[in-house]
C-alpha atoms as a PDB file:
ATOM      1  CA  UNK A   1      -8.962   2.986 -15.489  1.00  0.00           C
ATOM      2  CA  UNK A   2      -8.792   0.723 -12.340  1.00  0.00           C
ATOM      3  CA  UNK A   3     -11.075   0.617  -9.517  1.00  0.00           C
ATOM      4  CA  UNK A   4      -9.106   0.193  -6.188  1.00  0.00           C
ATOM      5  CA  UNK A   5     -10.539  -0.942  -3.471  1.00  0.00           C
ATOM      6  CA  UNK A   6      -8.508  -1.388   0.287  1.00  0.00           C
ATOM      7  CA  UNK A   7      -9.318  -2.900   3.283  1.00  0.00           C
ATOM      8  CA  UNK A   8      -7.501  -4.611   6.246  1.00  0.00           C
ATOM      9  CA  UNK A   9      -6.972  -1.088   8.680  1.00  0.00           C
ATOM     10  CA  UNK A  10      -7.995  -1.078  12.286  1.00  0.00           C
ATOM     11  CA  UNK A  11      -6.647  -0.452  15.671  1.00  0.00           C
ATOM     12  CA  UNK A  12      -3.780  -2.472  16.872  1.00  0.00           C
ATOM     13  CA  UNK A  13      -1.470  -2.246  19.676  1.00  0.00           C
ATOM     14  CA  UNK A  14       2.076  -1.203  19.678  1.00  0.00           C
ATOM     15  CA  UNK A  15       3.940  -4.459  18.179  1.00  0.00           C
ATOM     16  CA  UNK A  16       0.699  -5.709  16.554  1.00  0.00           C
ATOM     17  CA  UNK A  17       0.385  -6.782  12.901  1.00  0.00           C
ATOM     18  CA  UNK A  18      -2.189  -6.196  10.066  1.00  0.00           C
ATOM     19  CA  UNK A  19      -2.540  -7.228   6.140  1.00  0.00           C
ATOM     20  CA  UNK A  20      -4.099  -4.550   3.926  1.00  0.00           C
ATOM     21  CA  UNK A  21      -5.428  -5.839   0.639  1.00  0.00           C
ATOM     22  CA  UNK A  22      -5.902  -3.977  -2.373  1.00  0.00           C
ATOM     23  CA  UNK A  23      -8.667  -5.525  -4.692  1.00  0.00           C
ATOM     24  CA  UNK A  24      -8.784  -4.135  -8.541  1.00  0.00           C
ATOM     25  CA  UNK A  25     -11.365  -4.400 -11.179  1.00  0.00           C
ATOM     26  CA  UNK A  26     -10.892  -3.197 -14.787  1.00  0.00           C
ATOM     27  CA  UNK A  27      -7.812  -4.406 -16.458  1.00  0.00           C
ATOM     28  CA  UNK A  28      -5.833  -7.184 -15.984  1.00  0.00           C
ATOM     29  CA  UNK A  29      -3.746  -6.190 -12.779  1.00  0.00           C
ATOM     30  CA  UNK A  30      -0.408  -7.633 -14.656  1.00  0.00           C
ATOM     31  CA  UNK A  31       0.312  -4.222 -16.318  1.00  0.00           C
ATOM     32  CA  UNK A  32       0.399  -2.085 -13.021  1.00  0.00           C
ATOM     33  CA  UNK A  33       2.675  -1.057 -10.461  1.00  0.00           C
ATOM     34  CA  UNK A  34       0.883  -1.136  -7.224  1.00  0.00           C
ATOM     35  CA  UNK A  35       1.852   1.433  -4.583  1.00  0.00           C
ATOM     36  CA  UNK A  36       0.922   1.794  -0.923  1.00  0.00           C
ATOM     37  CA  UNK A  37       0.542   5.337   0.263  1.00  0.00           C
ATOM     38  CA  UNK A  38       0.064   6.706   3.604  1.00  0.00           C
ATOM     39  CA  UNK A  39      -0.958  10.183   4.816  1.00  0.00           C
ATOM     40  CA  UNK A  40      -1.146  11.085   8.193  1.00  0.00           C
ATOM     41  CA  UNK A  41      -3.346  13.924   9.900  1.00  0.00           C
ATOM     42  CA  UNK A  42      -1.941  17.419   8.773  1.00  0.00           C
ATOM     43  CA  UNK A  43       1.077  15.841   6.831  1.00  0.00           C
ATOM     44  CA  UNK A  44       1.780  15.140   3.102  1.00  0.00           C
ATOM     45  CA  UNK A  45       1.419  12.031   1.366  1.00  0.00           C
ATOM     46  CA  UNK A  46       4.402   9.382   2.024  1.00  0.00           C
ATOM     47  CA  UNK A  47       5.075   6.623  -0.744  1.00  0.00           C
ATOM     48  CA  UNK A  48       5.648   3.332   1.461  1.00  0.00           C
ATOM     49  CA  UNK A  49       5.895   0.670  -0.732  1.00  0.00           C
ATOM     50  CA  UNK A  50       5.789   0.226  -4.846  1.00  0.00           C
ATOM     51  CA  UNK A  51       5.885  -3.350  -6.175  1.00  0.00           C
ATOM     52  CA  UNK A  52       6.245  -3.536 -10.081  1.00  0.00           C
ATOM     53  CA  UNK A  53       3.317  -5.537 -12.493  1.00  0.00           C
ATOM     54  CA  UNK A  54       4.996  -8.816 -12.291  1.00  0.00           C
ATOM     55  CA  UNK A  55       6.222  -8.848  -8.910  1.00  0.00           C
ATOM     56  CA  UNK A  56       9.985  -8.811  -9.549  1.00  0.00           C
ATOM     57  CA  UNK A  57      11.097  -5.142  -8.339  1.00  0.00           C
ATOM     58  CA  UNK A  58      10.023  -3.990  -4.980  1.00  0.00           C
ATOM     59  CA  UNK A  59      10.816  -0.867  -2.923  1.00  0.00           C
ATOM     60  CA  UNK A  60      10.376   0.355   0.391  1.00  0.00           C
ATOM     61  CA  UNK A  61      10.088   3.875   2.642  1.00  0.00           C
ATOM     62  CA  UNK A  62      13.576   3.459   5.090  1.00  0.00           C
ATOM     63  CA  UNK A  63      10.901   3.652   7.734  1.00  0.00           C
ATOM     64  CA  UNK A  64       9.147   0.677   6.774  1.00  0.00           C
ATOM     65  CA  UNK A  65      12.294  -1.783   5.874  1.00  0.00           C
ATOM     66  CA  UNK A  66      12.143  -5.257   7.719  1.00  0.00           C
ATOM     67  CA  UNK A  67       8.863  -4.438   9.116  1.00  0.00           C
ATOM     68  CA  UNK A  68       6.296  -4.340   5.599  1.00  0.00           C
ATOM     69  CA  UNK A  69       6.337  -6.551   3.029  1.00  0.00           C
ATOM     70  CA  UNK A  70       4.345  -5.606  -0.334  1.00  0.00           C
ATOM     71  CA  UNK A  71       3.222  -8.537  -2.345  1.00  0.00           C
ATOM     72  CA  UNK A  72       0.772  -9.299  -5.102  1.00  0.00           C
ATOM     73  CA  UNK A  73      -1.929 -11.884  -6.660  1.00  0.00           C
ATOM     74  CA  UNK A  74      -2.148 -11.182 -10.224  1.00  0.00           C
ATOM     75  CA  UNK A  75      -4.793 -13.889 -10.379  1.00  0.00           C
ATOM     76  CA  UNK A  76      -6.669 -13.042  -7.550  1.00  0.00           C
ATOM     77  CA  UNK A  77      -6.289  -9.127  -8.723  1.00  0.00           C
ATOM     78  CA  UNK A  78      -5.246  -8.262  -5.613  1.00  0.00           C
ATOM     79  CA  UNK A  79      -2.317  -6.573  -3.573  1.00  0.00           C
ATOM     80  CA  UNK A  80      -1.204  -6.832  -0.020  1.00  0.00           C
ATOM     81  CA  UNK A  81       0.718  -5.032   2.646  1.00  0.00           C
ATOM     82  CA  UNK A  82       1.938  -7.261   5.212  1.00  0.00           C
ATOM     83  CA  UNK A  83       2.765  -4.554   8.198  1.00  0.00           C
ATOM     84  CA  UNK A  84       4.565  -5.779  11.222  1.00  0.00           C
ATOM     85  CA  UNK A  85       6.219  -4.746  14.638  1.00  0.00           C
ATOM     86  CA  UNK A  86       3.946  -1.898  14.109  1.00  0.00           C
ATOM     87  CA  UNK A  87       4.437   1.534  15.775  1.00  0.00           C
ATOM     88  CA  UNK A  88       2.667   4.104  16.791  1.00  0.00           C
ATOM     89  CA  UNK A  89       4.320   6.523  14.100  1.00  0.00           C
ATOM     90  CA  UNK A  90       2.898   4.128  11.652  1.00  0.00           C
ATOM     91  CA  UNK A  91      -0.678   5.876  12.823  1.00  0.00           C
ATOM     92  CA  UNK A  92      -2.100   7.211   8.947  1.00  0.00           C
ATOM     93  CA  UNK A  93      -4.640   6.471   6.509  1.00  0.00           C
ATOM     94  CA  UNK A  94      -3.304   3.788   3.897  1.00  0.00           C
ATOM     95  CA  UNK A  95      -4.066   3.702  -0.035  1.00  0.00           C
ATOM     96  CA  UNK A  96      -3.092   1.508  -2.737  1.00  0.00           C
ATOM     97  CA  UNK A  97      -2.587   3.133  -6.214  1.00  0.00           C
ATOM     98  CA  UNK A  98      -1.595   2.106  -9.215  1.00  0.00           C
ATOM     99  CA  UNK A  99       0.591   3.163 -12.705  1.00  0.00           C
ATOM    100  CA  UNK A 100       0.428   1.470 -16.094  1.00  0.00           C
ATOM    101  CA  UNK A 101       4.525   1.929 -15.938  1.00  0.00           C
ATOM    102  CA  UNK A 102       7.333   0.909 -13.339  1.00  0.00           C
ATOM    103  CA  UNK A 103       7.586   1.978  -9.804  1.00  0.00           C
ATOM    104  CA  UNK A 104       7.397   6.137  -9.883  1.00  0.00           C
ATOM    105  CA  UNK A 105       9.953   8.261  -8.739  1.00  0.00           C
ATOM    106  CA  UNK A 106       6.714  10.124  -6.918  1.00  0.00           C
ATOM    107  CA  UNK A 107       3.812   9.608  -5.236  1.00  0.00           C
ATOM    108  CA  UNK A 108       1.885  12.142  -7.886  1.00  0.00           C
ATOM    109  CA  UNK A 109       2.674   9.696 -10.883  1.00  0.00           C
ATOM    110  CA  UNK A 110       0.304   7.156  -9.656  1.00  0.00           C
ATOM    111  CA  UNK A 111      -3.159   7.213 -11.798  1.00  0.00           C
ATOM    112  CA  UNK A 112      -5.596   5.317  -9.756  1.00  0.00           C
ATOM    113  CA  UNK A 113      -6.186   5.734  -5.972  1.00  0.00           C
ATOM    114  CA  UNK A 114      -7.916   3.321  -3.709  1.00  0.00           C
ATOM    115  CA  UNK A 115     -10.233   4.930  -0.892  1.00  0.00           C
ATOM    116  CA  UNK A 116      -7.945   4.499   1.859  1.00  0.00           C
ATOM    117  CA  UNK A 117      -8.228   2.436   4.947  1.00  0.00           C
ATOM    118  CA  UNK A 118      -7.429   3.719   7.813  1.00  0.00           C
ATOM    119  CA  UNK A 119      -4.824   2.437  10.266  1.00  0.00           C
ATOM    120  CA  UNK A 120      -4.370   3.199  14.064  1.00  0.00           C
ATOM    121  CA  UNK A 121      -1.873   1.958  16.397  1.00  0.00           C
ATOM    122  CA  UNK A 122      -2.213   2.871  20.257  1.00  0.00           C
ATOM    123  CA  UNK A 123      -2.101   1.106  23.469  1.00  0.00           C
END
């Protein structure tokens, strides 16, 4: 079992940028997918971005394409979403999770879930 642990949110302007990280403890982070989830107030959980254990495959939420880039530090056991150009629709608590497999086809298939950090963008 991994221990997630995110941080990077905060309140940013309209067209701002932030970096979430996603630190890990347990096993070596090479075996995981990582996943960033986000869940806005009264909606359901959205998968945003899945990169695969060794960094090779990565996807992305249509909303999200040419703005976020997921990456990963295998050494460093970490993960990061770089979010740019960012909108106020982007507004939504973040988590990282992870899956000893590839990239799910769901956001339930996950198996270890970060606390979330929280991400605001307002003028």
């Amino acid at each position: 079992q991994l221990q997630l642990v995110e941080s990077g949110g905060g309140l940013v302007q309209p067209g701002g940028s932030l970096r979430l990280s996603c630190v890990s403890s347990g096993f070596a982070l090479d075996y995981f997918a990582i996943g960033w989830i986000r869940q806005a107030p009264g909606k359901e959980r959205e998968g945003v971005s899945c990169i695969s254990g060794t960094g090779y495959s990565t996807n992305y939420a249509d909303s999200v394409k040419g703005r976020f880039t997921i990456s990963r530090d295998n050494a460093k056991n970490t993960a990061y979403l770089q979010m740019n150009s960012l909108k106020p629709e982007d507004t939504a608590v973040y988590y990282c999770a992870a899956r000893m497999a590839g990239c799910p086809r769901t956001v339930n298939e996950y198996e270890d879930w970060g606390q979330g950090t929280q991400v605001t963008v307002s003028s």
